[in-house]
Protein backbone atom coordinates (compact mmCIF):
# COMPACT_ATOMS: atom_id res chain seq x y z
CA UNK A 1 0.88 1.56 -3.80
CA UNK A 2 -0.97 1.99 -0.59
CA UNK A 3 -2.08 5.62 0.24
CA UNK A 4 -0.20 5.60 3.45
CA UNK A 5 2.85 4.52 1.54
CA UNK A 6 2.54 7.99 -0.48
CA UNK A 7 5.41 10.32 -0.30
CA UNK A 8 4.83 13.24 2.26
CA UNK A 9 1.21 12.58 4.00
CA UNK A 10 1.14 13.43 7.29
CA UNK A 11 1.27 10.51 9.83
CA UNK A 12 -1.87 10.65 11.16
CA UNK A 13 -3.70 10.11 7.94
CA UNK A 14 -1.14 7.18 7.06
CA UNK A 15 -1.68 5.61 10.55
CA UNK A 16 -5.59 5.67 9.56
CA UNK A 17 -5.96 4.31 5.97
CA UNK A 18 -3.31 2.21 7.35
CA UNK A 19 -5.65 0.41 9.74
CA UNK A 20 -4.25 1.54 13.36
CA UNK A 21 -6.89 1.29 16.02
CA UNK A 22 -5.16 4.38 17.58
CA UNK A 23 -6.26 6.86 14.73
CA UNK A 24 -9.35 5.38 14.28
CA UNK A 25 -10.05 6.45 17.83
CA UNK A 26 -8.42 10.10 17.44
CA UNK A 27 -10.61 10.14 13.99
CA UNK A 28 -13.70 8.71 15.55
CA UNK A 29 -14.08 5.04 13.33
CA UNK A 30 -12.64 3.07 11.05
CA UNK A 31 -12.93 4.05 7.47
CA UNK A 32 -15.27 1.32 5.99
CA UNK A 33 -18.26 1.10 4.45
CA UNK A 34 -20.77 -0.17 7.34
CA UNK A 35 -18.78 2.16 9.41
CA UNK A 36 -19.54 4.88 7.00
CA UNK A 37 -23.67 4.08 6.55
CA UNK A 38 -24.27 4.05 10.18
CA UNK A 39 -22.35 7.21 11.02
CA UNK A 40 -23.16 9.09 8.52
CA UNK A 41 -27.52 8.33 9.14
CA UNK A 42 -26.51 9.59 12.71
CA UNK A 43 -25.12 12.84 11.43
CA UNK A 44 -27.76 15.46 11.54
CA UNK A 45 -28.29 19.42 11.83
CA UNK A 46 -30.48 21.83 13.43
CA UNK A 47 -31.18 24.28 10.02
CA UNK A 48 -34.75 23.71 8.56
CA UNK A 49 -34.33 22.18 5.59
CA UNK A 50 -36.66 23.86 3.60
CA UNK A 51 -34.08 26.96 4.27
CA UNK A 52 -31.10 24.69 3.08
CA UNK A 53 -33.15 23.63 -0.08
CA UNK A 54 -33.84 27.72 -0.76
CA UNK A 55 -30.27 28.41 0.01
CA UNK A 56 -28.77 25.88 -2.23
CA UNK A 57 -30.91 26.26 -5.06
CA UNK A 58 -30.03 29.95 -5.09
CA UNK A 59 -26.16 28.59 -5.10
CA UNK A 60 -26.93 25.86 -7.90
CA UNK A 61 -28.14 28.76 -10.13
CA UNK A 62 -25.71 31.28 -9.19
CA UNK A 63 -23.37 28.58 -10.59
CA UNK A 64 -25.12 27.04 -12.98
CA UNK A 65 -25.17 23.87 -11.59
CA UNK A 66 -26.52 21.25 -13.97
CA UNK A 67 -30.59 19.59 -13.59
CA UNK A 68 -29.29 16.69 -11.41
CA UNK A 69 -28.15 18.85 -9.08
CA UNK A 70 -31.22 20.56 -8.69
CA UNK A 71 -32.89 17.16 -8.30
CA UNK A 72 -30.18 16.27 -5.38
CA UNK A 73 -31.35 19.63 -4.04
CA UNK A 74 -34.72 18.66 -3.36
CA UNK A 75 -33.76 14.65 -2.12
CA UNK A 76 -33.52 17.02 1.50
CA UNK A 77 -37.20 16.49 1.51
CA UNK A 78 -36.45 13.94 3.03
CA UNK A 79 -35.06 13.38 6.29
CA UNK A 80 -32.63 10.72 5.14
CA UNK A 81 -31.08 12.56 3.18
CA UNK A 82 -27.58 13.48 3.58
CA UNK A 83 -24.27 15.67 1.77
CA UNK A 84 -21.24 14.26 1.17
CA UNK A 85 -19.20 17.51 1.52
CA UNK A 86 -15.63 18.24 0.47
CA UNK A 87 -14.01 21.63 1.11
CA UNK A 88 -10.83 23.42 -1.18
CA UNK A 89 -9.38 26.72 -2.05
CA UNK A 90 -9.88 27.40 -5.79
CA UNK A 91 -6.20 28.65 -5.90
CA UNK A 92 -4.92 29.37 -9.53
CA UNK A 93 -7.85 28.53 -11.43
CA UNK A 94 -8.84 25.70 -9.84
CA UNK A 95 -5.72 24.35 -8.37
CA UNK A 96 -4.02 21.15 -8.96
CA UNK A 97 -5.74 17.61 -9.86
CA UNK A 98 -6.08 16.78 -6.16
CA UNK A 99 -8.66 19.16 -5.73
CA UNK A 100 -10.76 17.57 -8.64
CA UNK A 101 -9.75 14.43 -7.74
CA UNK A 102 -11.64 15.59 -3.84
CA UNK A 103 -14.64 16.92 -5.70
CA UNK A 104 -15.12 13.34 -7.60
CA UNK A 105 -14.59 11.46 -4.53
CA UNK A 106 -17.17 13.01 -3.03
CA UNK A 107 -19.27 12.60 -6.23
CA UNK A 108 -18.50 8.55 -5.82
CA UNK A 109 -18.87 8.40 -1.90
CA UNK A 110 -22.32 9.71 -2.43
CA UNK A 111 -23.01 7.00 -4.97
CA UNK A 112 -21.79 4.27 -2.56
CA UNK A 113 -23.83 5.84 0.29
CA UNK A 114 -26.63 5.78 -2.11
CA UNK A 115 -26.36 2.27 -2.91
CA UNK A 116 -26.63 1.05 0.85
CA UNK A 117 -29.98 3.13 1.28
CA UNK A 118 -29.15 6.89 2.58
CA UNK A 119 -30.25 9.04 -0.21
CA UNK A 120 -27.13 11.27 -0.23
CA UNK A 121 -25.09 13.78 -2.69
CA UNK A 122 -22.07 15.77 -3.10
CA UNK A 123 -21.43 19.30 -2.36
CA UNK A 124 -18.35 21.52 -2.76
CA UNK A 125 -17.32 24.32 -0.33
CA UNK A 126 -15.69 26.72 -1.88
CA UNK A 127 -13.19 29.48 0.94
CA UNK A 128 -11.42 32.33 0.35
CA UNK A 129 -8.21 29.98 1.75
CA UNK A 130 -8.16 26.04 2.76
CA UNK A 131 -4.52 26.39 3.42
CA UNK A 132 -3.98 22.82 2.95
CA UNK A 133 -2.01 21.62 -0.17
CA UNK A 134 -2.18 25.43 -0.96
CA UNK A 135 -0.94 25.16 -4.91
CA UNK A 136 -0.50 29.02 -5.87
CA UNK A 137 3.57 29.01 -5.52
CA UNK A 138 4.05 25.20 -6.84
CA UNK A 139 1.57 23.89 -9.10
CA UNK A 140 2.55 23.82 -13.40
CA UNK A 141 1.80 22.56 -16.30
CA UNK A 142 3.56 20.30 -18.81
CA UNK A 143 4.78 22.07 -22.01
CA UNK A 144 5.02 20.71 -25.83
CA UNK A 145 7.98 18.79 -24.31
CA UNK A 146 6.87 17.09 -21.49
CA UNK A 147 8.82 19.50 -18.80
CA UNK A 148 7.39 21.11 -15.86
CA UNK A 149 6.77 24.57 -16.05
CA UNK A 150 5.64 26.87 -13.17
CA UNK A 151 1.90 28.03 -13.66
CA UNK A 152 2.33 30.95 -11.56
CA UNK A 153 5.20 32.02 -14.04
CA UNK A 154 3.34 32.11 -17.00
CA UNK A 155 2.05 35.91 -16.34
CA UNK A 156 -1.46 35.22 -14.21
CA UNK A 157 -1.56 38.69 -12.14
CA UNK A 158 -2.73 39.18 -8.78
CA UNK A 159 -5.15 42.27 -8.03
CA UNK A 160 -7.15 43.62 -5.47
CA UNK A 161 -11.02 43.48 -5.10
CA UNK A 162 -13.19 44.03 -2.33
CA UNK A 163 -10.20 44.45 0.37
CA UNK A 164 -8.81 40.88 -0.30
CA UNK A 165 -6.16 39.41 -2.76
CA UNK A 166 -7.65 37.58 -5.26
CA UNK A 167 -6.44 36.15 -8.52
CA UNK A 168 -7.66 38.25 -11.51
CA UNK A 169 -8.73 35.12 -14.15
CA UNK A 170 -10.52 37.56 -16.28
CA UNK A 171 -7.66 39.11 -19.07
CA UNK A 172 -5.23 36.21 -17.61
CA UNK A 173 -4.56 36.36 -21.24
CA UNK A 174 -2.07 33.40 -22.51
CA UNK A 175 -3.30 31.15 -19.73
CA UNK A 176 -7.42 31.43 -20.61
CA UNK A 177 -6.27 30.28 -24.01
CA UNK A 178 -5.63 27.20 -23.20
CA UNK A 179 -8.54 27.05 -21.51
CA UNK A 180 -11.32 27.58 -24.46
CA UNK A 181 -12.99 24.65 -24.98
CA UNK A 182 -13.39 23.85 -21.15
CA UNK A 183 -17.36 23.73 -19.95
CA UNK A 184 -18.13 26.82 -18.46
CA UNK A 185 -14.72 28.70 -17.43
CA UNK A 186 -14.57 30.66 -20.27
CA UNK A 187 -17.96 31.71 -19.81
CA UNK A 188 -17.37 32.39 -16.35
CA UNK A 189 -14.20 34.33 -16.59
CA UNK A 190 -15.30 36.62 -19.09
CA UNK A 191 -17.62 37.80 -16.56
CA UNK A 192 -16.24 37.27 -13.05
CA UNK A 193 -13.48 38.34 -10.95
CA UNK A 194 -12.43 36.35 -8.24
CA UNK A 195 -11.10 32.90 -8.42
CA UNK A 196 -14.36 31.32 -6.79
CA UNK A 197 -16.81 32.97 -9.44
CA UNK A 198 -14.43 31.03 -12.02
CA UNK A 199 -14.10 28.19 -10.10
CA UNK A 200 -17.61 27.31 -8.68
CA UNK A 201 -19.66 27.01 -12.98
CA UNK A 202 -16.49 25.60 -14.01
CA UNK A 203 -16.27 22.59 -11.75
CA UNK A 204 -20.38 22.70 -11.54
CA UNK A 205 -20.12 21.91 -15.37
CA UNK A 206 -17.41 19.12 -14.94
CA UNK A 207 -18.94 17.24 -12.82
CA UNK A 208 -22.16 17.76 -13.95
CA UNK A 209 -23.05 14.21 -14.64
CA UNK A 210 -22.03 13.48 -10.89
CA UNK A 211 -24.70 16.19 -9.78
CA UNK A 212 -22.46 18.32 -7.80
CA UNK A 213 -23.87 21.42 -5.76
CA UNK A 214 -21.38 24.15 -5.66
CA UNK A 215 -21.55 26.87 -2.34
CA UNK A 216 -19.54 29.84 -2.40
CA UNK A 217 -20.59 30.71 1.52
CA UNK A 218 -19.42 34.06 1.19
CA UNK A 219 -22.44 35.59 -1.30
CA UNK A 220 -24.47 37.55 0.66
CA UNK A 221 -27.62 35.36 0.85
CA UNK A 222 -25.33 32.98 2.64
CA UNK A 223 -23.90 35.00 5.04
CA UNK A 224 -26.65 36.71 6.30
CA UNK A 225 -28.50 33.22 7.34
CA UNK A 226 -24.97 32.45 8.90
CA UNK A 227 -25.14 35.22 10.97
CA UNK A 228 -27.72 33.49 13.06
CA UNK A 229 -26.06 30.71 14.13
CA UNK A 230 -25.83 29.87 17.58
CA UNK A 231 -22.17 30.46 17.95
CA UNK A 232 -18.68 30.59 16.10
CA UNK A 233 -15.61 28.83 17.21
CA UNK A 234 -13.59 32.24 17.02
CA UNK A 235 -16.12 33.18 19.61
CA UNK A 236 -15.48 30.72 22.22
CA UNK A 237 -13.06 32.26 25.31
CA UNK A 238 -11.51 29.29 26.31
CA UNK A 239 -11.11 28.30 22.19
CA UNK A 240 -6.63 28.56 22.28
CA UNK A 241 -6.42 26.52 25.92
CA UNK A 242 -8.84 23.73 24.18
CA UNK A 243 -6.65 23.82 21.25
CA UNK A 244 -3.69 23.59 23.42
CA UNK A 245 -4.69 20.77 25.16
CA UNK A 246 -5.82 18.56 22.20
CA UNK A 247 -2.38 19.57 20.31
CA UNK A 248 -0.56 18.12 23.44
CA UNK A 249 -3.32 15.35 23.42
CA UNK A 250 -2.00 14.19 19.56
CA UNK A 251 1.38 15.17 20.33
CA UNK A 252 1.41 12.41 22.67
CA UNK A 253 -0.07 10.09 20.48
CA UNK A 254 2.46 10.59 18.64
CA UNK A 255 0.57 12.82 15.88
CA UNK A 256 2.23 16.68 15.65
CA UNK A 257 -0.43 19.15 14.43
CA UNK A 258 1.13 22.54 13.36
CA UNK A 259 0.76 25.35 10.75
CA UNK A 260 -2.97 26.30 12.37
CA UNK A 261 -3.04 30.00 14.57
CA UNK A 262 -4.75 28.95 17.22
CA UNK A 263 -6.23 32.54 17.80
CA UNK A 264 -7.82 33.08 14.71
CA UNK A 265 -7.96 29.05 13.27
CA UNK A 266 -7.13 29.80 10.04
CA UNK A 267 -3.99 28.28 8.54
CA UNK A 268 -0.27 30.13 10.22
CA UNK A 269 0.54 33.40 7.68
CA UNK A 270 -2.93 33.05 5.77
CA UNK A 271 -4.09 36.50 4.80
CA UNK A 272 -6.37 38.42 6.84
CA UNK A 273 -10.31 37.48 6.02
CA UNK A 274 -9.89 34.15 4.96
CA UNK A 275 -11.95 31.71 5.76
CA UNK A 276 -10.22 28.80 6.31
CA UNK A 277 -10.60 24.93 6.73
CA UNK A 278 -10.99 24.34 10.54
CA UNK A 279 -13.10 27.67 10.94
CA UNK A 280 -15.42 26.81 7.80
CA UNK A 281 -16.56 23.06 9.57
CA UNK A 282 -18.76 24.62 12.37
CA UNK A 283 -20.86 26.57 9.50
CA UNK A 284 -20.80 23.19 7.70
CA UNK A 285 -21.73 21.10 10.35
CA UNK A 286 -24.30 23.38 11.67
CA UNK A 287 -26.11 24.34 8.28
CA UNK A 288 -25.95 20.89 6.22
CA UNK A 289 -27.19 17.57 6.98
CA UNK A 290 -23.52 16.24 6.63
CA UNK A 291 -23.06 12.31 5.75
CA UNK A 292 -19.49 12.48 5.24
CA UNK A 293 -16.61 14.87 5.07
CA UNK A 294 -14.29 14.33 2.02
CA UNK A 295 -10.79 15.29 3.20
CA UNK A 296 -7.08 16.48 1.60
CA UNK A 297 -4.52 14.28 3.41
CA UNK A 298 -3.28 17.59 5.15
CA UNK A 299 -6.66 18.20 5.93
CA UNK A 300 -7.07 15.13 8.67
CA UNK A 301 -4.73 17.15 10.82
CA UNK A 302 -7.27 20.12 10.69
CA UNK A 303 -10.09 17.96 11.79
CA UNK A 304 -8.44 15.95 14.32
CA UNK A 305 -7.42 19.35 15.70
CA UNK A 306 -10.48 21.16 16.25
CA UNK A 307 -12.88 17.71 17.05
CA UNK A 308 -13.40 19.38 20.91
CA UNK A 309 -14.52 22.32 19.37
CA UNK A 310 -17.08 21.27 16.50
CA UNK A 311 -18.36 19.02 19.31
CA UNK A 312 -19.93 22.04 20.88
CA UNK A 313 -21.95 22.05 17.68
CA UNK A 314 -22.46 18.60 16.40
CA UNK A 315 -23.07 16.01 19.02
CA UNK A 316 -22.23 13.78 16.34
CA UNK A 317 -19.82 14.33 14.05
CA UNK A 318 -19.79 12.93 10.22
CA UNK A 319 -17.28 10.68 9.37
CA UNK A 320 -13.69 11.93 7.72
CA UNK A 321 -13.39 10.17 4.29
CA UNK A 322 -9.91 10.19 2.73
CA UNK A 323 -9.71 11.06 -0.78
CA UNK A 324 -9.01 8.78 -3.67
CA UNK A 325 -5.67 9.50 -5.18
CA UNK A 326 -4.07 9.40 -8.17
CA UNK A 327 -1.74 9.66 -11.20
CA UNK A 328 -2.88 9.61 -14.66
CA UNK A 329 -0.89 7.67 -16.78
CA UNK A 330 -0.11 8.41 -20.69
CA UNK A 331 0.65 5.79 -22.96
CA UNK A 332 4.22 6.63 -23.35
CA UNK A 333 5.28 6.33 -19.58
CA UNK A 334 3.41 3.72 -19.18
CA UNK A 335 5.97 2.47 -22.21
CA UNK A 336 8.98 3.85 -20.73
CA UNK A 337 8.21 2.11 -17.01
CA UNK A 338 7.41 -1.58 -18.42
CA UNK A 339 10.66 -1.42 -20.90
CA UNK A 340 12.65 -0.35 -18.25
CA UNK A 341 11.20 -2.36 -15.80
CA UNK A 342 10.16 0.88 -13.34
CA UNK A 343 7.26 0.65 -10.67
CA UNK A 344 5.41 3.76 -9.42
CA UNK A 345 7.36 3.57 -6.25
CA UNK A 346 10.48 3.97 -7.85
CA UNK A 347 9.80 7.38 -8.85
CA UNK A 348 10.31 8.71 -5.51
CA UNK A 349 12.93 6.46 -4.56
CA UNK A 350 16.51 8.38 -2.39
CA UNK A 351 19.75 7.43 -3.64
CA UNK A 352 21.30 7.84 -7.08
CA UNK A 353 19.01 9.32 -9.70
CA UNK A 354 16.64 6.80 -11.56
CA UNK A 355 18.51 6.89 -15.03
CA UNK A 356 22.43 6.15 -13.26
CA UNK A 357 20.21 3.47 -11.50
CA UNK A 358 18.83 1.76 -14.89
CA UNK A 359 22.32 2.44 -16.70
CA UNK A 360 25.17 2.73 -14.56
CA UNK A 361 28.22 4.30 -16.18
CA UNK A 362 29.95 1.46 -14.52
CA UNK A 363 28.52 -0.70 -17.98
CA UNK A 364 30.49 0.59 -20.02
CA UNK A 365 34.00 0.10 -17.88
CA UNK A 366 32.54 -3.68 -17.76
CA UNK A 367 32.63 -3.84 -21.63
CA UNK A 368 36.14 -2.51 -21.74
CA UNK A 369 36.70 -5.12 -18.87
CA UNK A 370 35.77 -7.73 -21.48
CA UNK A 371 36.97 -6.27 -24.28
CA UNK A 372 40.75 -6.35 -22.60
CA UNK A 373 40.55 -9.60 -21.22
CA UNK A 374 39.66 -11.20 -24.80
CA UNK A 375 42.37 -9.52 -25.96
CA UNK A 376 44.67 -10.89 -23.16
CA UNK A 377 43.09 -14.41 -24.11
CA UNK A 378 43.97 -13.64 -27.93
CA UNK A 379 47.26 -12.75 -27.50
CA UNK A 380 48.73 -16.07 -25.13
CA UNK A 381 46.91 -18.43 -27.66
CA UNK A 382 48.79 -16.94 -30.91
CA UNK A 383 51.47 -16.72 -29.05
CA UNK A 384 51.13 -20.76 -28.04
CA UNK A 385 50.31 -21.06 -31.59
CA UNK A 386 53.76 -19.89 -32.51
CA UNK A 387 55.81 -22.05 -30.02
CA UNK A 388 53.55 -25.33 -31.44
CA UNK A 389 53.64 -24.47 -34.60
CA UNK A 390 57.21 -23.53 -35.03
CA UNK A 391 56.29 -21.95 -37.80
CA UNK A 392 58.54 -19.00 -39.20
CA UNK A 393 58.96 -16.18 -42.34
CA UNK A 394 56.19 -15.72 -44.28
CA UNK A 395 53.88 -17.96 -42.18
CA UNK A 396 54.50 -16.54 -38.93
CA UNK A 397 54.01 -12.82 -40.51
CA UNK A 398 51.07 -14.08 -41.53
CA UNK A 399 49.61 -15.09 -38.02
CA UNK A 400 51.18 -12.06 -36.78
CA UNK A 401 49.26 -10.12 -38.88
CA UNK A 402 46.12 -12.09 -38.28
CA UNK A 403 46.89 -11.10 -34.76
CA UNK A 404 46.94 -6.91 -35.58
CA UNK A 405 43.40 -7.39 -37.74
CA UNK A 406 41.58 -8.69 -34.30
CA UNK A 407 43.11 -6.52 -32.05
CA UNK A 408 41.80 -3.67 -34.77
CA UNK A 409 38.23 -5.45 -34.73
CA UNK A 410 38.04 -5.82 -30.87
CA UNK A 411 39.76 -2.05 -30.75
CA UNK A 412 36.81 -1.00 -32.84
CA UNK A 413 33.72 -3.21 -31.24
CA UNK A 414 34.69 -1.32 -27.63
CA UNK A 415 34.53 1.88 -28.75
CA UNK A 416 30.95 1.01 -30.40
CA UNK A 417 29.73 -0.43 -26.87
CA UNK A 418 31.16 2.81 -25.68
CA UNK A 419 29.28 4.85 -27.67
CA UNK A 420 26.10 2.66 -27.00
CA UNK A 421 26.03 2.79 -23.87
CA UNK A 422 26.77 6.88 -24.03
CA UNK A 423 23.78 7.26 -25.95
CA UNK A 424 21.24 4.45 -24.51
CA UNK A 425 22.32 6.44 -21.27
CA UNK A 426 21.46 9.96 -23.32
CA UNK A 427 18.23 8.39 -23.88
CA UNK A 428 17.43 7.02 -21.20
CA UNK A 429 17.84 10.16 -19.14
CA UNK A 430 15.72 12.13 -21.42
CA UNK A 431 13.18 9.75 -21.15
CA UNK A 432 12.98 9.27 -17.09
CA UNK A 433 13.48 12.91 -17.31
CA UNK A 434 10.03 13.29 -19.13
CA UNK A 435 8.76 10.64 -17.42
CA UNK A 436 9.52 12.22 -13.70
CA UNK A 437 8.39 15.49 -15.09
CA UNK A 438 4.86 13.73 -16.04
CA UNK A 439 4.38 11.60 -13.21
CA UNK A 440 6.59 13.30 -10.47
CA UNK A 441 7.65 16.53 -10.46
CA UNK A 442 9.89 17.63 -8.56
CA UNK A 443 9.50 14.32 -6.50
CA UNK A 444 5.90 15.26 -5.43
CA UNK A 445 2.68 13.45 -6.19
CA UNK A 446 1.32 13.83 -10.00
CA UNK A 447 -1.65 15.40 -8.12
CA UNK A 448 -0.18 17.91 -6.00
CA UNK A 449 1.94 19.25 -8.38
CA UNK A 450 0.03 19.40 -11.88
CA UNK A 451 -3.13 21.93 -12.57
CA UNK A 452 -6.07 20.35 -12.87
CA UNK A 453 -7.59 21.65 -15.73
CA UNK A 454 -4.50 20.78 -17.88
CA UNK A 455 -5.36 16.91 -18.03
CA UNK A 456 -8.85 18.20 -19.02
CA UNK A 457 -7.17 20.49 -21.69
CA UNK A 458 -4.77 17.99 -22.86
CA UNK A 459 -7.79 14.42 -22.93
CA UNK A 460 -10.78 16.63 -23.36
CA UNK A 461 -13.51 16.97 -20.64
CA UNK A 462 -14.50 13.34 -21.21
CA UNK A 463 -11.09 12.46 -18.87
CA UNK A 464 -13.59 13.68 -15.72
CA UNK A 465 -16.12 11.10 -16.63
CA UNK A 466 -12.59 8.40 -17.11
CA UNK A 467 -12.27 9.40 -13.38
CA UNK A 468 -15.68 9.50 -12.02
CA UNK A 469 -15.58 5.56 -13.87
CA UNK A 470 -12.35 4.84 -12.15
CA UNK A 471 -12.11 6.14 -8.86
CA UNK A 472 -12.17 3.84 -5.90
CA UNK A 473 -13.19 5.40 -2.70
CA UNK A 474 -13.76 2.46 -0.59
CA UNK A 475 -10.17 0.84 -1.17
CA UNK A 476 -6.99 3.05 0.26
CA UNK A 477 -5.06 2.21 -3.09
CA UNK A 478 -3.05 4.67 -5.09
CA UNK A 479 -4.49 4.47 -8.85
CA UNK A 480 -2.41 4.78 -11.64
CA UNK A 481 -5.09 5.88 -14.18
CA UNK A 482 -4.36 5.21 -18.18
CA UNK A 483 -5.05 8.26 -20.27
CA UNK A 484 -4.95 8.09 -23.90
């Protein structure tokens, strides 16, 4: 399934991965590889990089990032180098598996920028709020049954700290339970409390093979050399009338961009002292030798948005990379879709539900159908066999009786089609329920709607590395992962 076949991605995104020469001009180039070597080596930034190299080794320990981090750290020695950065929310301890899924894109976009001779590596940017494919009020886990249950309802509190909501992971209780034999959250939430002190070792430690830097830009170190910047895009007068005009500029295109406050750029009803996406990229841009930009479908709309603005900070801007995407697939779906004969695509399919589709009451009125007109047959060729015949007495009892005995047997063989087809349609509902549960809850993307750290609770930490191995960044494909 093509990505910009995917259920609910904005247009703009679909238009791009989708080849139209009209986003690639909104977006700034076509997502390919040359395209993606040549813009990224013009990329560049104006922050010594010995600073950056202090500054992120002072991150990489603050979250214990592993030893090839530290090495990626120091590849800014030279001037090649350059970050593949992605950008996410932690949300409820760490958010569903899109977000991991945009950390190990990065991860593998690195790699392929690697390969084609720019020395590059991946970095995560942790904010307070990204704002896009927020998870807190939708994203679950699958229980002992295969249903979807509600993360948030499983009793993780919300508390106060420093002025601004945060989710208290520490004492979480039932939740960190599950979580014991994960790399580094326990650790970390034994000790920490907000969601990006969790967050940043925990992911650090996952994709530790994949040498991931992990920047939380709102330690102090951090902010204090952002305070010298030459300017913030909150701080630009004319910042809403720009805005305006490039909304109305994509609006035409036929690209709507909504659900960013145009006063403050961060996402409409975010919570006051976030960070957010579109106000985070100028910081980015202007700090970090960025290659490429890892982005959330959702996310294109926040870069296309604010491209006049950044502009007043990058002359060139790094190239937006779409995230791979995925569903992982267990062995018993993947059973359940090839007996039935389901594709992926089905599972979002409108009209009548999946299971009426596969087994249509209608099958068993077709059996009684049959079963009526056999009896129909039965009956005019006894009754020929009479007239023919002429038999009477005893022998014509005799047929007539013969006659009772099948209408008994056929009487008896519909109601056991009936009650096969009530129960393969039983079972066959339980099953595509379980299997739309697992794969596509509540008619959302596997990704969207499933917490992250469950797949690596449920397949051990080794399913990161199955991804990492898997994920194709350079092909716009939907991946339907096998898990075991």
């Amino acid at each position: 399934m093509k990505l910009s076949e995917l259920p609910g991605v904005p247009k703009l995104y679909a238009d791009y991965v989708g080849g139209s020469s009209l986003a690639f001009e909104i977006m700034g180039g076509r997502p390919d590889a040359d395209s993606l070597v040549w813009r990224a080596e013009g990329s560049a930034c104006g922050f010594p990089r010995d600073r950056i190299r202090r500054l992120l080794h002072a991150q990489a320990a603050r979250h214990n990032c592993g030893e090839q981090a530290r090495r990626n750290i120091d590849l800014l020695e030279d001037a090649r180098a350059r970050i593949v950065l992605c950008q996410h929310c932690p949300d409820v301890l760490g958010g569903p598996l899109a977000n991991l899924v945009q950390v190990l894109s990065a991860v593998r976009l690195a790699g392929e920028l690697t390969a084609r001779g720019t020395p590059a590596f991946p970095l995560l940017w942790l904010d307070e709020a990204s704002g896009f494919g927020a998870s807190r009020e939708r994203v679950g886990i699958l229980d002992g049954q295969s249903r979807f249950r509600n993360l948030l309802r499983e009793g993780l509190p919300a508390a106060g700290n420093g002025g601004r909501e945060h989710w208290v992971i520490a004492g979480a209780g039932p939740a960190l339970d599950l979580l014991r034999d994960i790399p580094g959250l326990r650790e970390a939430a034994d000790r920490s409390r907000t969601d990006r002190e969790v967050w940043g070792p925990a992911i650090a430690a996952l994709a530790e093979k994949g040498g991931l830097v992990v920047v939380d830009p709102w330690l102090p170190d951090w902010q204090e050399a952002a305070a010298g910047l030459p300017g913030r895009p909150d701080r630009i007068p004319d910042r809403p009338a720009i805005l305006e005009r490039r909304r109305m500029e994509l609006r035409s295109a036929g690209y709507d961009v909504e659900g960013i406050d145009f006063e403050t750029l961060r996402p409409a009803g975010s919570r006051p002292g976030a960070g957010g996406f579109p106000l985070s990229l100028p910081m980015m841009l202007t700090m970090l030798p960025v290659g490429a930009i890892v982005l959330h479908p959702v996310q294109f709309c926040g870069y296309a948005l604010v491209k006049p603005l950044l502009h007043r900070f990058a002359a060139v801007l790094p190239p937006a990379w779409p995230r791979a995407s995925v569903t992982m697939l267990d062995a018993r779906s993947r059973k359940i879709m090839l007996r039935n004969g389901i594709g992926f695509s089905d599972l979002f399919a409108r009209g009548p539900g999946l299971a009426e589709r596969l087994a249509p009451s209608e099958d068993g009125d077709a059996v009684a159908s049959e079963v009526a007109r056999l009896q129909s047959v039965m009956h005019s060729r006894i009754s020929d066999l009479l007239v023919l015949s002429g038999v009477e007495g005893a022998e014509a009892e005799a047929i007539k009786g013969a006659k009772e005995r099948i209408d008994y047997q056929l009487g008896k063989l519909q109601q056991r089609f009936k009650a096969s087809f009530r129960e393969r349609r039983t079972i066959l509902r339980r099953q595509v329920g379980r299997l739309l549960d697992t794969l596509a809850p509540g008619g959302r993307l596997q990704e969207e709607a499933i917490w992250g750290l469950y797949f690596v609770r449920q397949y051990s930490p080794a399913v990161v590395d199955r991804l990492l191995e898997e994920l194709e960044v350079l092909r716009f494909e939907h991946q339907l992962i096998d898990v075991n």
